[in-house]
Protein backbone atom coordinates (compact mmCIF):
# COMPACT_ATOMS: atom_id res chain seq x y z
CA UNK A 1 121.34 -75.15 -17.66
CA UNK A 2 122.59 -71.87 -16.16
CA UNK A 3 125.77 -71.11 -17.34
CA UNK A 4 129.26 -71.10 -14.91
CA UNK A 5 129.39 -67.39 -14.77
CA UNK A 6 125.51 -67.29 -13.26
CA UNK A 7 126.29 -70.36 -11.19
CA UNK A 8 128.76 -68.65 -9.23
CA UNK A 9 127.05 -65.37 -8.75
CA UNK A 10 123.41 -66.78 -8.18
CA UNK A 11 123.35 -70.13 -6.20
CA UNK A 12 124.69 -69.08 -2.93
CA UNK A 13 122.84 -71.50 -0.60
CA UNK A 14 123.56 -74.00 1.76
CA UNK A 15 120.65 -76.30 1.37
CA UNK A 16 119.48 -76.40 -2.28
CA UNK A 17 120.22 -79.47 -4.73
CA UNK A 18 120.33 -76.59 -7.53
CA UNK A 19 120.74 -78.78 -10.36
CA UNK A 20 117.89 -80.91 -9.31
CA UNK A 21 115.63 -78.32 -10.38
CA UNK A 22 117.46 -77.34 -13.89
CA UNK A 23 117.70 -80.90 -15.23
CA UNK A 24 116.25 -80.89 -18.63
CA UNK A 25 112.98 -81.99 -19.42
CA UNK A 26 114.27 -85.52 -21.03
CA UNK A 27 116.95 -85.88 -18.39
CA UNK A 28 113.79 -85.21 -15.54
CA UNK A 29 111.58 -87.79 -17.22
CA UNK A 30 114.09 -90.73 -17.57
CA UNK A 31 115.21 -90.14 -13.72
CA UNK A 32 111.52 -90.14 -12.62
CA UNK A 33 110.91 -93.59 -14.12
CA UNK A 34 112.38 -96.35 -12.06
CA UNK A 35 112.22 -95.36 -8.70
CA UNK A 36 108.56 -93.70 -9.12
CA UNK A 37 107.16 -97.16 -10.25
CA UNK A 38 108.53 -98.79 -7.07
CA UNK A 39 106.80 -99.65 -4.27
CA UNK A 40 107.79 -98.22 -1.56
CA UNK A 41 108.62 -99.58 2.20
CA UNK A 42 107.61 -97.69 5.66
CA UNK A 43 109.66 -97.34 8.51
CA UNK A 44 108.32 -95.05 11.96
CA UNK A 45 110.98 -93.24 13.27
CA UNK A 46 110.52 -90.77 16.33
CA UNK A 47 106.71 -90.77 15.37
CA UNK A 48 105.66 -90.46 11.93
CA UNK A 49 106.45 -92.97 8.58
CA UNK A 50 109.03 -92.27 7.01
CA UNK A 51 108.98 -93.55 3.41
CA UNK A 52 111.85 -95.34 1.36
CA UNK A 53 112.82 -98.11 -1.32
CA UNK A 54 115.61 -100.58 -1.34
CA UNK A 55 117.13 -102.49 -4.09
CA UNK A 56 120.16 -104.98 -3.56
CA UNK A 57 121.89 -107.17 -1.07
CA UNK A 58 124.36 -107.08 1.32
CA UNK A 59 125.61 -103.97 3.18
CA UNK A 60 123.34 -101.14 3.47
CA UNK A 61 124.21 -98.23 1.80
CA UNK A 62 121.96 -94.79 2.67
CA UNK A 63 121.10 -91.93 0.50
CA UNK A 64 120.11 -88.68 1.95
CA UNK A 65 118.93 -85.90 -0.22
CA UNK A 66 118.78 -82.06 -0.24
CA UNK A 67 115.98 -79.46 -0.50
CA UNK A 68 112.83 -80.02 -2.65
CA UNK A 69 114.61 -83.25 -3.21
CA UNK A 70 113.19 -86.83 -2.06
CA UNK A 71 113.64 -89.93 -2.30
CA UNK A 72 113.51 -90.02 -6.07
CA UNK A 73 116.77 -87.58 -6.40
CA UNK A 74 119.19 -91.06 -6.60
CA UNK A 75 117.55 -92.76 -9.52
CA UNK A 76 121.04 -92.39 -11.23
CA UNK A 77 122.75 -94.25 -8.24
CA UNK A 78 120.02 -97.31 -8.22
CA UNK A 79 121.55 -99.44 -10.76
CA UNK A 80 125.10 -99.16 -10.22
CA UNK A 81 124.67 -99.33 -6.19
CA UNK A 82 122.55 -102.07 -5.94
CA UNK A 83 124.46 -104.51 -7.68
CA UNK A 84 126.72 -104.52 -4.61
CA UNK A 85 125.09 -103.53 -2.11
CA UNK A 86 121.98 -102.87 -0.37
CA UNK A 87 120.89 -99.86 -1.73
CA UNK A 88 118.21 -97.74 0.73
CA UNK A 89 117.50 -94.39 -0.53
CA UNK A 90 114.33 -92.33 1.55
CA UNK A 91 112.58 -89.45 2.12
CA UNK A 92 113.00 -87.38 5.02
CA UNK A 93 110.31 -85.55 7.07
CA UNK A 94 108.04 -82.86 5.22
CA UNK A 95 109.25 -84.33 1.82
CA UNK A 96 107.20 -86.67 -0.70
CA UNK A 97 105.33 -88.97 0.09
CA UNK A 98 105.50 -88.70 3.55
CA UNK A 99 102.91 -87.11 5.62
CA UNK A 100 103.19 -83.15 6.19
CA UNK A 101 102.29 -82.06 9.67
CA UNK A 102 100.77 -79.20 9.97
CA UNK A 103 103.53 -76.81 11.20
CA UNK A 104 107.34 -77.15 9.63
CA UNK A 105 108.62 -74.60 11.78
CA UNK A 106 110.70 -76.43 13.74
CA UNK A 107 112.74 -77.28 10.86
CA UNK A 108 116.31 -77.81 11.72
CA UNK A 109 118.87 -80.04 10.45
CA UNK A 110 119.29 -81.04 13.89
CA UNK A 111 115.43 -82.58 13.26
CA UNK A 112 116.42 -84.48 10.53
CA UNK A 113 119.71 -85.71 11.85
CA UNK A 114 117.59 -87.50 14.82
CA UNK A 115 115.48 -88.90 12.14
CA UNK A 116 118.00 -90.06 9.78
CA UNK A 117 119.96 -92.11 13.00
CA UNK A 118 116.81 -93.75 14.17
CA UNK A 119 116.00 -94.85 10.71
CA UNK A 120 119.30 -96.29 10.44
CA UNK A 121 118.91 -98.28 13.68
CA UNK A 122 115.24 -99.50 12.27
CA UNK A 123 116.78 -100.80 9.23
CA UNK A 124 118.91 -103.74 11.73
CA UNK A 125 121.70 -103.61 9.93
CA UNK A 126 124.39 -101.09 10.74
CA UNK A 127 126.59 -99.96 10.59
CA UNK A 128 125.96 -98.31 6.96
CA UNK A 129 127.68 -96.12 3.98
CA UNK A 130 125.99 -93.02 4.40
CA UNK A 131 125.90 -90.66 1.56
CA UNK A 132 124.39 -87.71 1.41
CA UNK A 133 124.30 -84.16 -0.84
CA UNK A 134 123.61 -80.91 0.27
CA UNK A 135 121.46 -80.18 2.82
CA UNK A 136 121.45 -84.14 3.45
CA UNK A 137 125.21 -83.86 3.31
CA UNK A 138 124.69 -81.73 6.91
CA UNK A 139 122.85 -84.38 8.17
CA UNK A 140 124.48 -87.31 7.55
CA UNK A 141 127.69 -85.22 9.17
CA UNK A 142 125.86 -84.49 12.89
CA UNK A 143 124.57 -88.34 12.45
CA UNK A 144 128.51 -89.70 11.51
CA UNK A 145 129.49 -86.77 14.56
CA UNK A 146 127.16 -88.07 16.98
CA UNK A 147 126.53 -91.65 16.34
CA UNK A 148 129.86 -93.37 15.39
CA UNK A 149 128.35 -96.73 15.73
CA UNK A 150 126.16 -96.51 12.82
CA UNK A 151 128.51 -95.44 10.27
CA UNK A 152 130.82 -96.96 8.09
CA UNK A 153 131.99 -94.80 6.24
CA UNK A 154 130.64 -91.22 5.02
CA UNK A 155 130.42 -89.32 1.72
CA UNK A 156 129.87 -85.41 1.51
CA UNK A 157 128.20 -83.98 -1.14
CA UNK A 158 129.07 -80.16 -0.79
CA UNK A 159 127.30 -79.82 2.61
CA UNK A 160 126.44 -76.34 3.39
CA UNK A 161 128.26 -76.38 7.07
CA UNK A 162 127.27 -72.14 6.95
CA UNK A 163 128.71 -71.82 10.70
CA UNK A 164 132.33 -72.80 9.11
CA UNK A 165 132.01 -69.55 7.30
CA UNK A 166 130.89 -66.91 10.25
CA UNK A 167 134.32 -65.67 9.96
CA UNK A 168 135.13 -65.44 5.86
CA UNK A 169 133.74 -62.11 4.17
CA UNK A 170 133.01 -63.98 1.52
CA UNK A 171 130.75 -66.23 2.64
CA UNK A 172 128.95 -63.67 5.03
CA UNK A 173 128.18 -61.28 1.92
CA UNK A 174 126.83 -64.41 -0.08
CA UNK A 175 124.50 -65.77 2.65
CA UNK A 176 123.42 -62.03 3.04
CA UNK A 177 122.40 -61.89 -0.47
CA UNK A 178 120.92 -65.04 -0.54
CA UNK A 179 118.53 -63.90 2.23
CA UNK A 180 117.43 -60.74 0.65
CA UNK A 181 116.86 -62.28 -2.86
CA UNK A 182 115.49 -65.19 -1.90
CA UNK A 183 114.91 -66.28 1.71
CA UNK A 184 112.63 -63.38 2.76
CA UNK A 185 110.66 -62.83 -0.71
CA UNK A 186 110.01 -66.87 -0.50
CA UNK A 187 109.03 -66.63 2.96
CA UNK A 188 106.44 -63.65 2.77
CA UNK A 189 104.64 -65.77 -0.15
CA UNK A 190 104.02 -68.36 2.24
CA UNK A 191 102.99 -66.39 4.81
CA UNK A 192 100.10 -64.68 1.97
CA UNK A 193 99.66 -68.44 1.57
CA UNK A 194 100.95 -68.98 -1.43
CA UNK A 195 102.88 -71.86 -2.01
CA UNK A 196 103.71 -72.01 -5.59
CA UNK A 197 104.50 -68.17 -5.26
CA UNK A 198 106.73 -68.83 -2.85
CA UNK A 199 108.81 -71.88 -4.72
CA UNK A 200 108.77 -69.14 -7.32
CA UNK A 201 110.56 -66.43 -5.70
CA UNK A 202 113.10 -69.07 -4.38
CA UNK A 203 114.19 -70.53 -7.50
CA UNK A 204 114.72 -67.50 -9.02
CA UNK A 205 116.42 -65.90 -6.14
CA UNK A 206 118.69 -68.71 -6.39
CA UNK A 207 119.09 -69.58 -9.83
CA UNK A 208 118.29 -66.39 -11.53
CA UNK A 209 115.13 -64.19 -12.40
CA UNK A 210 113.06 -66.02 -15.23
CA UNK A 211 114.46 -69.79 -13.91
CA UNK A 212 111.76 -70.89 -12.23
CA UNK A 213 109.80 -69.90 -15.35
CA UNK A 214 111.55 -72.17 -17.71
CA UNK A 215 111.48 -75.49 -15.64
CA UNK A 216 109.57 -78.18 -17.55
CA UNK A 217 105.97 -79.82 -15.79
CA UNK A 218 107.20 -82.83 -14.57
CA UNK A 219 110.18 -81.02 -12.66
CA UNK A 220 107.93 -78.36 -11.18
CA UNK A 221 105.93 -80.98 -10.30
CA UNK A 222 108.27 -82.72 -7.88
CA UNK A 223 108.72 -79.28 -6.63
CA UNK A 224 105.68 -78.84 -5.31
CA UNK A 225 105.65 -82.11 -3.25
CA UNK A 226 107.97 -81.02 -1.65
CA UNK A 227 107.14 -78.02 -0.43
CA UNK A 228 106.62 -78.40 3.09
CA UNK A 229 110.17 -78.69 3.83
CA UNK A 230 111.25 -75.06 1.94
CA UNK A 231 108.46 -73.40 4.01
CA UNK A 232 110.36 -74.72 7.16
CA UNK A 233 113.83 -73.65 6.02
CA UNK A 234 112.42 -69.91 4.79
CA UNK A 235 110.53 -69.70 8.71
CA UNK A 236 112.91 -71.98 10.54
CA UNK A 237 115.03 -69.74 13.64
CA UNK A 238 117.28 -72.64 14.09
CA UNK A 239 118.26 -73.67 10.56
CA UNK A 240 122.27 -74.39 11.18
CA UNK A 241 123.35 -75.63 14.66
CA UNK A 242 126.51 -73.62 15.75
CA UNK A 243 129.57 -76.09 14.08
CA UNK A 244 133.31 -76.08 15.08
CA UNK A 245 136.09 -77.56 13.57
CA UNK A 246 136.40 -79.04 17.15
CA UNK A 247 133.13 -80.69 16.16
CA UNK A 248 133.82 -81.91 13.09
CA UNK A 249 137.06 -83.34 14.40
CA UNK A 250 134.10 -85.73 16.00
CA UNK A 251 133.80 -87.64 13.08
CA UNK A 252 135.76 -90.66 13.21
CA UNK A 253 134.41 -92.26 9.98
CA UNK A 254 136.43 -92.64 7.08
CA UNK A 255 134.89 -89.61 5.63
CA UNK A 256 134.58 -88.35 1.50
CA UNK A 257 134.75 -85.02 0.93
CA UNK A 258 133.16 -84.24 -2.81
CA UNK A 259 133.15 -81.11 -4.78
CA UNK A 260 131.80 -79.95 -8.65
CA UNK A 261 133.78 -78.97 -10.98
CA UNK A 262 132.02 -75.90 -11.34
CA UNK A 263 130.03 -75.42 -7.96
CA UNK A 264 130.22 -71.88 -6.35
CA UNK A 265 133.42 -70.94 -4.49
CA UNK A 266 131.54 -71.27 -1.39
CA UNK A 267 130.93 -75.27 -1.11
CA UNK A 268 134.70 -75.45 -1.98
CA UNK A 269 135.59 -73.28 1.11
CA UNK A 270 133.14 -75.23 3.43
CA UNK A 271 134.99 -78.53 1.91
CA UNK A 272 138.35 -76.50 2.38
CA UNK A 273 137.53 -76.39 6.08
CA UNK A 274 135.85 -79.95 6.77
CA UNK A 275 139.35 -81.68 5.13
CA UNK A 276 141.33 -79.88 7.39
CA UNK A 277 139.73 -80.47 10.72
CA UNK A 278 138.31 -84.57 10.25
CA UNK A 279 140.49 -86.93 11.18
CA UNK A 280 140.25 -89.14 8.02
CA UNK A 281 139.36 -87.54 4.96
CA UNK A 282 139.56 -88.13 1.14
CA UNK A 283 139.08 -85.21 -1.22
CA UNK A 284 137.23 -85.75 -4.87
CA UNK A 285 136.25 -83.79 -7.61
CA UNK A 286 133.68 -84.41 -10.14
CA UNK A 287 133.90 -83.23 -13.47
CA UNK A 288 131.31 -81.26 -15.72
CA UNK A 289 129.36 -80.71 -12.44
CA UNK A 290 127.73 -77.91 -10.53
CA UNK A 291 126.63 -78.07 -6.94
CA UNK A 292 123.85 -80.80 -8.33
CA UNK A 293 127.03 -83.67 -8.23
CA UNK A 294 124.72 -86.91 -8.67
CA UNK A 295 122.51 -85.37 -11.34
CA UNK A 296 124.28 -83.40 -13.39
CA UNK A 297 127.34 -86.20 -14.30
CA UNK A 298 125.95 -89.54 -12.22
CA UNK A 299 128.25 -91.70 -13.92
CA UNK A 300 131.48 -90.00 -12.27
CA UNK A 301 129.79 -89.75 -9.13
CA UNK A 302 128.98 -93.55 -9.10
CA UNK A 303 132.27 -94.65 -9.87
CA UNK A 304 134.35 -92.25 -7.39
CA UNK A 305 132.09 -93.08 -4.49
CA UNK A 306 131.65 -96.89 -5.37
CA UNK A 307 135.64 -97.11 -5.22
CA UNK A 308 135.77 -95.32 -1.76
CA UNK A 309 133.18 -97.33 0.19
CA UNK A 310 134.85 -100.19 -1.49
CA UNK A 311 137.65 -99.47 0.63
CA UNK A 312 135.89 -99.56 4.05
């Protein structure tokens, strides 16, 4: 694992599950087992399968991951959420094992957001828990903003909300390093067609020079399916929609606002901003945690998040 100090000066992005790529070998293989030996259910939404598992009864609880991430990021929520609940956790559009189109340029969270609310209406049973991390964090906040009906309640992993931060320095210097480190190297390797260049230049961009480079098989692996989806983000022109705090005042949902112990300064300012302007929010921290919250110390995550939804 990268240490606190290189944390804070390296990951600077909005979208990336960090951790989810630094996870040691062991810790990688025991989280691929369960969910990877499960067969998984379809569901067509706005015209293409989505894929997804479910374990559990009773009310539906949905898990929406970040970058490179997939429906196999919540192995450590399985267990302890479907012994309550039903448990639904899925992969979004250009992300294992669904189909890749040829063309993820119109990547957008706004995409995915239309996506994630028709799936929830497919699965006849809303209104849901929605949780979501990261760049799925985002998501799950335009689908609580702009489809109130669905939601039960809603659970924030660190969402990169960038337009919150137009107007801080900080966060204007750490997006523009982010770009010229990462973004643009990334993105001309995919344009030379090379893919695993490209996940390359990314990583280390984000993470470090030499990180990518130390990741064991099975977790570059997983990298690689997934692909599709970092070529959108690196060619995307309409990543972020514009995002008020009159917007997120929106959100009427019961909302939980989460936040690593040790994740760069700039999730905690995004999370600074979001618990002022929603109407109804809770504020946790986990402990021993980077930006990678359900990874990197699952059983604190389960347990904070289980006693919140409880509540709604």
């Amino acid at each position: 694992m990268q240490p606190r100090t290189l944390l804070l000066k390296h990951i600077v992005l909005v979208s990336v599950a960090a951790m989810f790529f630094v996870a040691s070998a062991t810790f990688a293989q025991q989280k691929d087992a369960s969910s990877s030996e499960m067969k998984t259910k379809e569901a067509r939404v706005n015209g293409l399968t989505l894929h997804y598992i479910e374990l559990g009864q009773g009310t539906p609880v949905v898990l929406v991951h970040g970058t490179l991430g997939d429906y196999r990021t919540w192995d450590g929520q399985l267990e302890a959420f479907s012994k309550g609940y039903r448990l639904v956790s899925y992969s979004r559009r250009y992300h294992y094992p669904n189909e890749w189109t040829k063309d993820s340029t119109d990547f957008s969270v706004t995409i995915h957001a239309r996506d994630l609310a028709a799936f929830i209406k497919a699965l006849n049973r809303p209104p849901v828990h929605l949780i979501g991390h990261s760049y799925g964090a985002f998501i799950a906040f335009l689908v609580a903003r702009d489809h109130p009906d669905v939601i039960r309640s809603l659970t924030l992993g660190e969402p990169p909300v960038l337009p919150l931060l137009k107007t801080t320095p900080e966060g204007d210097a750490l997006l523009t390093t982010f770009i010229t480190t990462s973004i643009l190297p990334s993105s001309e390797a995919f344009k030379q067609g090379n893919d695993e260049e490209g996940v390359r230049r990314f990583v280390n961009g984000v993470l470090g020079e030499g990180s990518y480079e130390k990741l064991p098989p099975p977790v570059l692996k997983r990298l690689m399916d997934n692909v599709q989806e970092l070529k959108g983000e690196t060619s995307s022109r309409d990543l972020h929609p514009p995002t008020t705090c009159e917007d997120v005042q929106k959100v009427k949902a019961p909302t939980l606002l989460l936040d690593g112990e040790f994740s760069p300064k700039m999730f905690h300012l995004i999370n600074d901003m979001l618990e002022r302007c929603l109407p109804s929010a809770e504020r946790a921290m986990i402990p021993a945690a980077s930006h990678g919250l359900e990874l990197e110390n699952p059983q604190a995550f389960n347990e904070t998040v289980l006693a919140f939804i409880a509540k709604h």
